[in-house]
Protein backbone atom coordinates (compact mmCIF):
# COMPACT_ATOMS: atom_id res chain seq x y z
CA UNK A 1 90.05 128.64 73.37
CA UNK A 2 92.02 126.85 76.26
CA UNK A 3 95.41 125.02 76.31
CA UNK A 4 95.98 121.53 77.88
CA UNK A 5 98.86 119.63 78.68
CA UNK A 6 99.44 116.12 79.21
CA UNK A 7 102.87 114.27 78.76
CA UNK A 8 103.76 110.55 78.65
CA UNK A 9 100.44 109.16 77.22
CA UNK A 10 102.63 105.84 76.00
CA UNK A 11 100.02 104.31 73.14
CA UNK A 12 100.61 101.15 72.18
CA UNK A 13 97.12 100.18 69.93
CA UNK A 14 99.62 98.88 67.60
CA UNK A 15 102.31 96.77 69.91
CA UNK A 16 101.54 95.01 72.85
CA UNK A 17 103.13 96.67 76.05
CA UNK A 18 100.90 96.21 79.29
CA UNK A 19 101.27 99.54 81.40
CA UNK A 20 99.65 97.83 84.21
CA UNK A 21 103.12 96.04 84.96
CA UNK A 22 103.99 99.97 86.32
CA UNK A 23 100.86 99.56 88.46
CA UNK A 24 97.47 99.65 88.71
CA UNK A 25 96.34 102.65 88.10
CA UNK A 26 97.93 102.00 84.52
CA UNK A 27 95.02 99.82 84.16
CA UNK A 28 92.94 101.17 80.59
CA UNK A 29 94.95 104.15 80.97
CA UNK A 30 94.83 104.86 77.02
CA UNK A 31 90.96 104.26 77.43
CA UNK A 32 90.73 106.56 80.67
CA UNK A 33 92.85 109.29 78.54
CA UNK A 34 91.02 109.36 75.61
CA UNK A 35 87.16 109.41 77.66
CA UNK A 36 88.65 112.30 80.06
CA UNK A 37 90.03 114.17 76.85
CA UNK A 38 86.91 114.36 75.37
CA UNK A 39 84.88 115.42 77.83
CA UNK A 40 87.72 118.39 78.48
CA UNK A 41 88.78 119.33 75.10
CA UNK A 42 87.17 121.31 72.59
CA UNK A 43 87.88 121.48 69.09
CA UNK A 44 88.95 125.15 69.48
CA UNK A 45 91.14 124.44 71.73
CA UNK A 46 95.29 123.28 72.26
CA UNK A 47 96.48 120.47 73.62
CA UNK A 48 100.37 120.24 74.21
CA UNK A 49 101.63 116.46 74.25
CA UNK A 50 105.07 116.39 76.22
CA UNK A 51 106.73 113.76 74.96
CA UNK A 52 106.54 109.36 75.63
CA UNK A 53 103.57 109.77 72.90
CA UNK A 54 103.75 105.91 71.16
CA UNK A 55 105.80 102.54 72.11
CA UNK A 56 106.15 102.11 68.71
CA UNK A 57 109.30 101.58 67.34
CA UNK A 58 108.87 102.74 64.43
CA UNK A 59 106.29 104.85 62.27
CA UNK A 60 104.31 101.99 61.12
CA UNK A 61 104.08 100.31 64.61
CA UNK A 62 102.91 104.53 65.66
CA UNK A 63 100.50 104.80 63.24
CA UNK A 64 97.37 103.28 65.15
CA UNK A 65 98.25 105.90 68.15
CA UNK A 66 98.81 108.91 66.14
CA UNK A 67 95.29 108.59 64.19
CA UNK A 68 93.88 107.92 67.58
CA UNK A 69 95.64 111.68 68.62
CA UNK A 70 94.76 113.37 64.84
CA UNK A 71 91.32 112.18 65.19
CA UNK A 72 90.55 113.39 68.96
CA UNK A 73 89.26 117.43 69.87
CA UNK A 74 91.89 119.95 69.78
CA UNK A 75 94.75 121.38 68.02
CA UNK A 76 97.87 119.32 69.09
CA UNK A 77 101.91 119.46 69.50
CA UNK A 78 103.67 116.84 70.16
CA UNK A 79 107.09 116.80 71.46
CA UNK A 80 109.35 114.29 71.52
CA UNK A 81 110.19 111.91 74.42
CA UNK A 82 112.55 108.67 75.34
CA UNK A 83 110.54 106.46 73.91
CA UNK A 84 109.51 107.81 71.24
CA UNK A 85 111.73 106.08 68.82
CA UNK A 86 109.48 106.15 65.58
CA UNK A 87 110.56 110.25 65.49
CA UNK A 88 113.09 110.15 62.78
CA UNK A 89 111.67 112.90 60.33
CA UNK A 90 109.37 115.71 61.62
CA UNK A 91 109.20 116.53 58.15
CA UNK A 92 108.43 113.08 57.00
CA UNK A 93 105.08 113.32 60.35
CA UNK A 94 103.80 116.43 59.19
CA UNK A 95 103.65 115.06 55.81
CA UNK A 96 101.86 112.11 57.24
CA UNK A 97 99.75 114.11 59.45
CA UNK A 98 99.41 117.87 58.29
CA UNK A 99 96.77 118.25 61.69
CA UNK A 100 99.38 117.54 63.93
CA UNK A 101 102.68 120.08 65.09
CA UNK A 102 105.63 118.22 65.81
CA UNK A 103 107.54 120.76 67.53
CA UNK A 104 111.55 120.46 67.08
CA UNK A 105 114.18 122.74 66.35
CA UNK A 106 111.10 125.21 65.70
CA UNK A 107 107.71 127.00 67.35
CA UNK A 108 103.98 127.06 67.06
CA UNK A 109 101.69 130.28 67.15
CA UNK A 110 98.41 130.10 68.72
CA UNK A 111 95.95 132.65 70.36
CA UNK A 112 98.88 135.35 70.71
CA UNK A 113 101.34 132.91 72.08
CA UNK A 114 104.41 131.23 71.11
CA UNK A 115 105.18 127.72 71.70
CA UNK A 116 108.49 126.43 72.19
CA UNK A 117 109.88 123.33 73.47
CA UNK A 118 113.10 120.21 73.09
CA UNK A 119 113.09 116.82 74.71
CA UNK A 120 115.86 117.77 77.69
CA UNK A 121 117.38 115.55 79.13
CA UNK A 122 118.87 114.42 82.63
CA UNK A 123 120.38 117.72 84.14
CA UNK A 124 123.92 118.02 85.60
CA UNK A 125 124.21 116.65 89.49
CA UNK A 126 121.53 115.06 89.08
CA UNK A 127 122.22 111.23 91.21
CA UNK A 128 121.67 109.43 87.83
CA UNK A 129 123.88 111.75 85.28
CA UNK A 130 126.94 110.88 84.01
CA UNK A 131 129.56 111.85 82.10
CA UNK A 132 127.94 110.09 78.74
CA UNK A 133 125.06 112.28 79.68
CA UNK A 134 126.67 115.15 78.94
CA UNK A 135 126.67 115.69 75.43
CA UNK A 136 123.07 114.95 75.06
CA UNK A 137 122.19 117.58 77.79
CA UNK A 138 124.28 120.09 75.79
CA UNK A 139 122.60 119.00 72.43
CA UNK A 140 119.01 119.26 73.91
CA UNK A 141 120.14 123.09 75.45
CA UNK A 142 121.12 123.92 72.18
CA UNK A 143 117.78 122.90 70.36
CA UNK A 144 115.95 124.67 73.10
CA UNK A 145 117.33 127.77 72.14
CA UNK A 146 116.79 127.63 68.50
CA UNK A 147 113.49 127.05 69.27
CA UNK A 148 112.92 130.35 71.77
CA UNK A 149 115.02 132.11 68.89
CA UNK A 150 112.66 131.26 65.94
CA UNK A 151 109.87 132.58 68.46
CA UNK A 152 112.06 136.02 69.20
CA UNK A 153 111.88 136.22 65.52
CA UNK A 154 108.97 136.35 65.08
CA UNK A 155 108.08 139.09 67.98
CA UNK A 156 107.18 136.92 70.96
CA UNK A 157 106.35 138.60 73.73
CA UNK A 158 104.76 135.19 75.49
CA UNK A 159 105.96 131.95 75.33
CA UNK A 160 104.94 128.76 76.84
CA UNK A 161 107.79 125.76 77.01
CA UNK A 162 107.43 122.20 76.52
CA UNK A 163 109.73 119.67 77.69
CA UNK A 164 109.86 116.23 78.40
CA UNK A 165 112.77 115.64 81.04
CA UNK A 166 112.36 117.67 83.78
CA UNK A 167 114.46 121.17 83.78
CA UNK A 168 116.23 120.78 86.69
CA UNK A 169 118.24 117.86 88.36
CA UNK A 170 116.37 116.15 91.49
CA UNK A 171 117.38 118.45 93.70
CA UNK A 172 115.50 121.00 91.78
CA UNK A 173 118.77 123.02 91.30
CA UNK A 174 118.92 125.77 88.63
CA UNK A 175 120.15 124.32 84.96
CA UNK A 176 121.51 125.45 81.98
CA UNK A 177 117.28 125.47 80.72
CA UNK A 178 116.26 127.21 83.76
CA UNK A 179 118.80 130.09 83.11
CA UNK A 180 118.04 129.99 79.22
CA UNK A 181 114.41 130.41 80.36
CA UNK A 182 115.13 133.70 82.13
CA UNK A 183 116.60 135.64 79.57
CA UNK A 184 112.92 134.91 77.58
CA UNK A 185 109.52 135.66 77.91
CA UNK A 186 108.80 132.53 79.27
CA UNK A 187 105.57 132.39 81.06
CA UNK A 188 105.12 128.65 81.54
CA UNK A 189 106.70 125.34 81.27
CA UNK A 190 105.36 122.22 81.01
CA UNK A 191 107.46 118.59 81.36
CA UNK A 192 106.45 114.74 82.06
CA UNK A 193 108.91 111.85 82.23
CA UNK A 194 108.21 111.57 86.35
CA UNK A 195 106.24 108.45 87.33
CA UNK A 196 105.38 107.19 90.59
CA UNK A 197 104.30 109.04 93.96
CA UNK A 198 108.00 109.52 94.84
CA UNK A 199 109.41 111.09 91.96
CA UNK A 200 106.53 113.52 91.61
CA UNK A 201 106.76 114.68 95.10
CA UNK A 202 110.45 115.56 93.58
CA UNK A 203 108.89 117.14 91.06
CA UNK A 204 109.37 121.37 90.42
CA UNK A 205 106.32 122.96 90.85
CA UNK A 206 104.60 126.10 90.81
CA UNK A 207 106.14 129.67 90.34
CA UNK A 208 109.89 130.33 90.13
CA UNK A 209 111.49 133.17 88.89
CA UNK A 210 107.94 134.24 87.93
CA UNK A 211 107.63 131.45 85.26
CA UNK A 212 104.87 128.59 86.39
CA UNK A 213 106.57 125.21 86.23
CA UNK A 214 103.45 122.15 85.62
CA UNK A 215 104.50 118.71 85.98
CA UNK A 216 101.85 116.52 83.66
CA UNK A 217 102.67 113.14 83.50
CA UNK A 218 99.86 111.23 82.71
CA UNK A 219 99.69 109.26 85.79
CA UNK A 220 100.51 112.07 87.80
CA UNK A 221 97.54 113.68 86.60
CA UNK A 222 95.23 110.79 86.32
CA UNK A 223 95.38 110.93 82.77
CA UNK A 224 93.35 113.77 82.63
CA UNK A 225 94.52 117.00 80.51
CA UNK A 226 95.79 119.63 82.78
CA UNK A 227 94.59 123.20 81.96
CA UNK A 228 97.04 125.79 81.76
CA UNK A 229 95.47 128.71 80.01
CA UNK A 230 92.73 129.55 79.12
């Protein structure tokens, strides 16, 4: 029983949005991600969707990608991201698709570990924040620690993290999240949002402060699902 990751896998069977305008290698992307998922994925296994999930604007217009998610291998949470503007109700999308975990506010059990996870946002000194930004960064802190809470609750002694923004500003400078992380069993964290062979160069990486950090933006990855336990 393994867990993947894999963030910004921007569907669009339902809306037309080209991703080859970002380049290349965004070519079929939804076509290379679904053939490399199934020849990775099992149906015992987890696969942790970081956000950027559908282009759709709202649920209808999402529809087309999420049965294309429900009905591939796995287990799945989905997080949200930027774009995902058809998120209104996670009540209202587990209703709709009882298969799926849409993880806000809350966690996920699996295999003896705890799931836990917000959006993020743009972290403080960051060159792009500003003083709008604020608020939304403080909101997005805030759901990050109800979610490690409602894991605490329930014993964790492991926890894996999901984001979508990064946790740290581009100069990979300790946050608010990165300090919130520390004072939790948090093994691992997992975040997308970065595209393009500059950003991800920018990207945190590796071990820090003994928790794993795994950048897995699609593209980043080649749209292949990144292992990250197993």
């Amino acid at each position: 029983m393994a867990v993947y990751a894999l963030g910004d896998l921007h569907f669009g069977f339902a809306v037309k949005k080209p991703m080859h305008v970002f380049g290349e290698r965004w070519k079929d992307h939804a076509e290379k991600i679904i053939k490399h998922w199934k020849m990775q994925v099992k149906e015992d296994d987890l696969v942790l969707l970081a956000g950027d999930i559908s282009w759709g604007m709202r649920l209808e217009e999402a529809q087309a990608d999420l049965d294309v998610i429900d009905s591939l291998p796995g287990k799945k949470i989905l997080l949200e991201g930027n774009h995902d503007y058809w998120w209104k109700s996670s009540s209202r999308l587990s209703g709709c698709y009882p298969k799926l975990f849409f993880l806000k506010n809350n966690c996920f059990f699996w295999n003896g570990v705890f799931f836990c996870g917000s959006r993020g946002w743009l972290c403080p000194n960051d060159n792009s924040f500003t003083p709008q930004d604020e608020k939304i960064y403080r909101r997005e802190q805030i759901r990050m620690q109800l979610s490690l809470q409602a894991a605490m609750q329930r014993g964790a002694k492991e926890i894996v993290v999901m984001m979508h923004y990064p946790p740290v500003n581009d100069k990979q400078e300790a946050s608010d999240f990165t300090e919130l992380f520390r004072q939790y069993p948090v093994r691992q964290v997992v975040f997308g949002h970065l595209h393009g062979e500059k950003n991800h160069r920018m990207a945190l990486q590796g071990k820090r402060d003994g928790i794993e950090y795994h950048l897995v933006s699609a593209d980043y990855l080649d749209f292949r699902p990144k292992l990250i336990l197993e």
